[in-house]
Each structure stands twice: as C-alpha cells, then as structure tokens.
Protein backbone atom coordinates (compact mmCIF):
# COMPACT_ATOMS: atom_id res chain seq x y z
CA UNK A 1 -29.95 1.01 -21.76
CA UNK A 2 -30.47 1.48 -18.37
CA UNK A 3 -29.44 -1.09 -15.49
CA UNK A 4 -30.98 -1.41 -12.21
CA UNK A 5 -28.80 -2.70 -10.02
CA UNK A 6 -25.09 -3.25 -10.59
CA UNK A 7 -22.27 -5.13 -8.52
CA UNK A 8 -19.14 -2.70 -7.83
CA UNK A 9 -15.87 -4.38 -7.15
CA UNK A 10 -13.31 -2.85 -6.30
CA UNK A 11 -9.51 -3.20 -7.03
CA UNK A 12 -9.60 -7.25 -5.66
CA UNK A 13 -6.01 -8.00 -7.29
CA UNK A 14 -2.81 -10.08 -5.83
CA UNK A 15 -1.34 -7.19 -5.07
CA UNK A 16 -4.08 -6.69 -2.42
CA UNK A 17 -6.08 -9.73 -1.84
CA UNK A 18 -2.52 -12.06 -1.18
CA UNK A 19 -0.75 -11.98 1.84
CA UNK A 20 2.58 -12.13 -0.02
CA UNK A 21 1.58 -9.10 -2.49
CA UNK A 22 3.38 -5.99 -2.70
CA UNK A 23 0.35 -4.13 -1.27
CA UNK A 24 -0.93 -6.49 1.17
CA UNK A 25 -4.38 -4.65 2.74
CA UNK A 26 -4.44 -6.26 6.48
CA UNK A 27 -6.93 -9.45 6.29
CA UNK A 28 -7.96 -9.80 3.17
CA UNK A 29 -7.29 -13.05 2.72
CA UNK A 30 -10.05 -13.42 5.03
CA UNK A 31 -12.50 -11.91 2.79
CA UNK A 32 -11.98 -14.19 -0.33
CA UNK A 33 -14.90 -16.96 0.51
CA UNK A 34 -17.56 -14.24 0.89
CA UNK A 35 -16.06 -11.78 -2.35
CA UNK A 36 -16.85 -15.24 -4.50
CA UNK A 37 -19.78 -15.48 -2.85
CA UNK A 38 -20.70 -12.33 -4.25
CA UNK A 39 -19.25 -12.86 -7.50
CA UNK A 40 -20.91 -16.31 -7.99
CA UNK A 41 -24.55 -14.27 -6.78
CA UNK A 42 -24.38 -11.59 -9.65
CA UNK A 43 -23.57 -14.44 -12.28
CA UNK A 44 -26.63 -16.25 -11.26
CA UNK A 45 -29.25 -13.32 -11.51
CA UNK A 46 -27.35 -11.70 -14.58
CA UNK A 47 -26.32 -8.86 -13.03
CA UNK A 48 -23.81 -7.25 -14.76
CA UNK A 49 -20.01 -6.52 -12.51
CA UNK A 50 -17.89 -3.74 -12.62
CA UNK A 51 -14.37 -4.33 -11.04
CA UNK A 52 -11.89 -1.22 -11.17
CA UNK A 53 -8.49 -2.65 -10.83
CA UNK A 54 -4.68 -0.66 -10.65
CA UNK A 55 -2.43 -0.87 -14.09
CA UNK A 56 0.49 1.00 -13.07
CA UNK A 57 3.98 1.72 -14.55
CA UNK A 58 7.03 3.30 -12.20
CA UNK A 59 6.41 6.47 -13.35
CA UNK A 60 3.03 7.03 -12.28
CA UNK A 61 2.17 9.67 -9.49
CA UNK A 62 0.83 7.16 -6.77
CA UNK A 63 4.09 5.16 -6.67
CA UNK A 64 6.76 6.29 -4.21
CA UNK A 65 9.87 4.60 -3.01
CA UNK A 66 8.87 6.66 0.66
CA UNK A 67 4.89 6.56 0.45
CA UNK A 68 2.73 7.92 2.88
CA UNK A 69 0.26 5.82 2.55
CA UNK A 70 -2.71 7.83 1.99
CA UNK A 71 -1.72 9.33 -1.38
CA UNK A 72 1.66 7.52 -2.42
CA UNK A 73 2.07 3.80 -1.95
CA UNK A 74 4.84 1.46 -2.87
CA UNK A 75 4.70 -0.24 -6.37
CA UNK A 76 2.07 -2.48 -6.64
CA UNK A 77 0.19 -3.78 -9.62
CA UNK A 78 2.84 -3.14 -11.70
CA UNK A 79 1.39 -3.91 -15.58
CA UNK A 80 1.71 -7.30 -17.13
CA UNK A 81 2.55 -8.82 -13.37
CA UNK A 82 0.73 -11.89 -11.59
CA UNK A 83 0.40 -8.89 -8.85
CA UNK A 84 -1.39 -6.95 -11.23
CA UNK A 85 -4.55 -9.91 -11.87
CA UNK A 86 -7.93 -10.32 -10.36
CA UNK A 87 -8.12 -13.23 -7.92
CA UNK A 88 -10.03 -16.29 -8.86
CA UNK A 89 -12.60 -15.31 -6.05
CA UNK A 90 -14.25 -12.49 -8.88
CA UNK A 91 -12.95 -13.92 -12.12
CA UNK A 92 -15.36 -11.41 -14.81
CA UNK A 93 -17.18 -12.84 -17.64
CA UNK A 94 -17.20 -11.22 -21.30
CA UNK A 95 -15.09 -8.48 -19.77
CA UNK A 96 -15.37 -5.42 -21.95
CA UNK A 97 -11.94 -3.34 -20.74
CA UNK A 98 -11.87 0.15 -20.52
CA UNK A 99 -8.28 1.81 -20.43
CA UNK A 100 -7.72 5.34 -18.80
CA UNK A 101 -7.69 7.08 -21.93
CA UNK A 102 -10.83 9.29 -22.74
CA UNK A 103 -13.31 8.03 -25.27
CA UNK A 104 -15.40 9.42 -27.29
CA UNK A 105 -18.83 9.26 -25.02
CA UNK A 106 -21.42 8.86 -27.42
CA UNK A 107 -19.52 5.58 -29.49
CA UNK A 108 -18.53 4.65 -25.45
CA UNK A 109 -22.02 4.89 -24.72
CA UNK A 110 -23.46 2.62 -27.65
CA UNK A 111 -20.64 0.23 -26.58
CA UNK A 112 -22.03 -0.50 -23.32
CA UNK A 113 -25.55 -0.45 -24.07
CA UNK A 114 -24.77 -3.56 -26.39
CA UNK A 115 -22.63 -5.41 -23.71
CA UNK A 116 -24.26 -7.97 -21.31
CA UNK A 117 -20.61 -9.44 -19.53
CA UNK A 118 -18.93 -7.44 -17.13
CA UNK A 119 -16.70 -4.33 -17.15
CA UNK A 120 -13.19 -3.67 -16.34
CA UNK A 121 -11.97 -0.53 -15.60
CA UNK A 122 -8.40 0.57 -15.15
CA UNK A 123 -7.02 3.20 -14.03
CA UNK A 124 -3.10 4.98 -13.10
CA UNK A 125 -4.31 6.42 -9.65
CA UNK A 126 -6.34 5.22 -6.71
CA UNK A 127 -9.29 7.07 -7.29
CA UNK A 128 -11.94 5.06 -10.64
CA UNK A 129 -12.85 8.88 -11.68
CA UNK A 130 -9.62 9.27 -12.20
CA UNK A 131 -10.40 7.01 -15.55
CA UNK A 132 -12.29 9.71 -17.48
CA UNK A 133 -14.82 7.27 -18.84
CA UNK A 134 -15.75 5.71 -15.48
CA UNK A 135 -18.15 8.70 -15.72
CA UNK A 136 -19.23 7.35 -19.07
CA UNK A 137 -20.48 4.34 -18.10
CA UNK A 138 -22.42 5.41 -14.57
CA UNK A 139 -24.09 8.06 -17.21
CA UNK A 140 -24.94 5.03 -19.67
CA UNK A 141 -26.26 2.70 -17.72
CA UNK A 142 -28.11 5.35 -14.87
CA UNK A 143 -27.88 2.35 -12.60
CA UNK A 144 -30.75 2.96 -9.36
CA UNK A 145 -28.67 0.63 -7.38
CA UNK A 146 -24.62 -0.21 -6.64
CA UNK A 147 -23.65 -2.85 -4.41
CA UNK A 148 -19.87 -2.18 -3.48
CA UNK A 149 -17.64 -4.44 -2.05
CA UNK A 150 -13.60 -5.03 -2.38
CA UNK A 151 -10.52 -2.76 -1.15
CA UNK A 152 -9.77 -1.16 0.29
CA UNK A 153 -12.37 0.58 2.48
CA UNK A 154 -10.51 4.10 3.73
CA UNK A 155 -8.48 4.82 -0.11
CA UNK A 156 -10.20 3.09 -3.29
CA UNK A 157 -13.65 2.04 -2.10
CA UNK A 158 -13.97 5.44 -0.70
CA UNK A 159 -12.78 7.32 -3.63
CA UNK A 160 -15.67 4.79 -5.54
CA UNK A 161 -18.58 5.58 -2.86
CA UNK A 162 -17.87 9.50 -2.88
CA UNK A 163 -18.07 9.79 -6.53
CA UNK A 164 -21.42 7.62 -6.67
CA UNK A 165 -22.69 9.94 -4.22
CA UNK A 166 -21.53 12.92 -6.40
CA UNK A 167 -23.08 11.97 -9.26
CA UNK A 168 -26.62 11.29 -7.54
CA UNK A 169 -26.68 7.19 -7.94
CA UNK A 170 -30.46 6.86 -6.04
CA UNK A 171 -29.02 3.31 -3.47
CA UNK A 172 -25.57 2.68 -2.69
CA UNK A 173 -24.85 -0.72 -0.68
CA UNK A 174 -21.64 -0.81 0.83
CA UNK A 175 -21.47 -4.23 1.69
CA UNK A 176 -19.00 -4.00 4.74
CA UNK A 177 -17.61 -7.60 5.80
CA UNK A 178 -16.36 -8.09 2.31
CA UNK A 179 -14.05 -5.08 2.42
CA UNK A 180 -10.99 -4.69 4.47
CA UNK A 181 -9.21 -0.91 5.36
CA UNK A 182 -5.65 -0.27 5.12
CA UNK A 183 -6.02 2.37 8.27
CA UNK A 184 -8.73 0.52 10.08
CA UNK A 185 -9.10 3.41 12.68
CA UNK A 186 -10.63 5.18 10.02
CA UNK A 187 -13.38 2.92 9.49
CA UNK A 188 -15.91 4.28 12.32
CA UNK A 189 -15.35 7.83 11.08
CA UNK A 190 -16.16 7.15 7.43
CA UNK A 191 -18.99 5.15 8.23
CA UNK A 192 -21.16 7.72 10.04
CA UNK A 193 -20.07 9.99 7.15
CA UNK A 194 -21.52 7.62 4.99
CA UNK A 195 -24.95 6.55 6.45
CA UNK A 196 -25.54 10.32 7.29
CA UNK A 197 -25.44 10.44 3.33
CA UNK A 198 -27.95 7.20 3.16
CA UNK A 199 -25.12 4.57 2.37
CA UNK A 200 -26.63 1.37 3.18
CA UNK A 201 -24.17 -0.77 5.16
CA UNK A 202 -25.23 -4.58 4.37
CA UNK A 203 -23.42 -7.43 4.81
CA UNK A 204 -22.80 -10.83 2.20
CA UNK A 205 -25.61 -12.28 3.42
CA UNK A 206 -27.91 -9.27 3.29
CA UNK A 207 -27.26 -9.04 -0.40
CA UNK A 208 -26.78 -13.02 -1.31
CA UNK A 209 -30.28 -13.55 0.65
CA UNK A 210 -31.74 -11.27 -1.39
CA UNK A 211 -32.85 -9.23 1.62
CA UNK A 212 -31.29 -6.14 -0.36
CA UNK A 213 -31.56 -6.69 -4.27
C-alpha cells in the first residue's frame, strides 16, 4: 500500500546525538528540541517514521582503531549499549525492526503493507542500502514524498538522500537545521549538488507549519 509522504530519520542515537558519546557529531545536542519537534509532528498527522540507526560489533568494516573519518570511524553504537539507543527526542511507535539480513521481498512486502507504526532499520555500515531490504520497503510503500532529517549531513544522511535520488523518489525534503555534519566544510558543496538534483532544503518550521507536507 502506497504512502505519500514519509518522515526519514536518520541514525539519531547516543552515540551521536550526546556530547559524551563515542561518536559525538559537532552540535547536535543543539538539534534535539527541533528533531522532537519533528517527531511529535509525524505522530500527530499519522505519518508513518523511518529511523535507520548503527548496530555494530568490533568486527565490522566501518570500525577502526585509526579511522579516517570518512569511511572508518571509531567504535560507536556498539550492540546492546546505551550508545547504541535512539534518543528520547524520536522515540518510534509500533516499531517493526528490520535487521541487515535479506528477506524474502514479497513476505517483506506484505509485512509492511499491514504495518501502521514506524520502521527501524539497522544496518553494519554507514550507508541504509547497505541493509538489503531498505530497498524493500522504498519499493513497498512508493512513497511521493521523504522528509529527511538527523545525522549526520556529509556521511549517513548523504548516503540516505543519494540512494532516494537513485531510486527516483518524486520530493525529497532535506530539512537542514535539524541535521548537523561531521566535516561541516562540506556542507556548501553538497548542497548545490543537491538542489541542482531538486532536493528541497526546508527547515523545522517549513515542515511543522505545514508549508511543505
């Protein structure tokens, strides 16, 4: 069954969101007020939330005890860790959880078309394609619009934005002061990629006036 609009939110964990976490993304602390803001918006007008969040173990490929930051980062997220949880900010409801192992479309499919909470979707490596069935679910529901928000900007929300645009999603609202960039000097750059590709850059209040969806 097909959804219209859906909210897109992106890896807002400890890890991330906390000052104190293991993979602290400059200021967003900041951003918590207007990610609940968000949150608390798609609850109200039933709009169903899909939040892609790290599960990691030592061994996996994006952990490195000398990252680079772009493709290896420390640990973070480690699995069954405080680190690891959503903040309180975009607490899911009914979340159906789909692990990084490929299922069966068609029974994936029927799955989702039954489920009116939200959707979590792990996933070993920074990028939400990287979870097979991410694809699944995009191809399910053949949502028209995606409002994304979370972080961070320059690594998983725009791993998330690219493969929207690959896969043809019609609107894609990047709603930019509730994000925050690990390399902020790569904002500007990926910005004018994005709007020459008819990303919409909104902000909260576009989106929780309604001037958007």
């Amino acid at each position: 069954m097909k959804r219209e609009v859906i909210f897109w939110d992106v890896d807002t964990q400890h890890d991330f969101m906390d000052a104190g976490g293991k993979l602290y993304v400059p200021g967003a602390e900041s951003i918590k007020p207007l990610l609940a803001r968000l949150t608390d918006y798609a609850h109200s007008k039933g709009v169903q939330i899909v939040a892609s969040a790290d599960d990691h173990l030592a061994e996996h490929r994006e952990l490195s005890s000398e990252p680079d930051f772009h493709v290896t980062f420390p640990e973070h997220c480690m699995r069954g860790t405080r680190g690891a949880e959503k903040i309180p900010e975009t607490a899911l409801r009914e979340a159906f959880v789909i692990e990084p192992e490929p299922q069966p479309h068609d029974a994936l499919a029927r799955r989702l078309w039954s489920h009116d909470g939200d959707v979590l979707i792990r996933k070993h490596w920074f990028d939400v394609f990287s979870n097979p069935n991410t694809t699944t679910l995009l191809e399910a529901w053949d949502p028209t619009e995606i409002v994304v928000y979370g972080v961070a900007l320059d690594v998983c929300d725009r791993y998330a934005i690219e493969g929207f645009l690959e896969h043809g999603v019609p609107r894609i609202h990047l709603v930019l002061d509730a994000t925050k960039a690990i390399h902020e000097d790569q904002v500007p750059s990926l910005l004018e990629r994005w709007r020459a590709q008819e990303v919409n850059v909104v902000t909260t209040d576009d989106i929780t006036c309604g001037r958007v969806v």
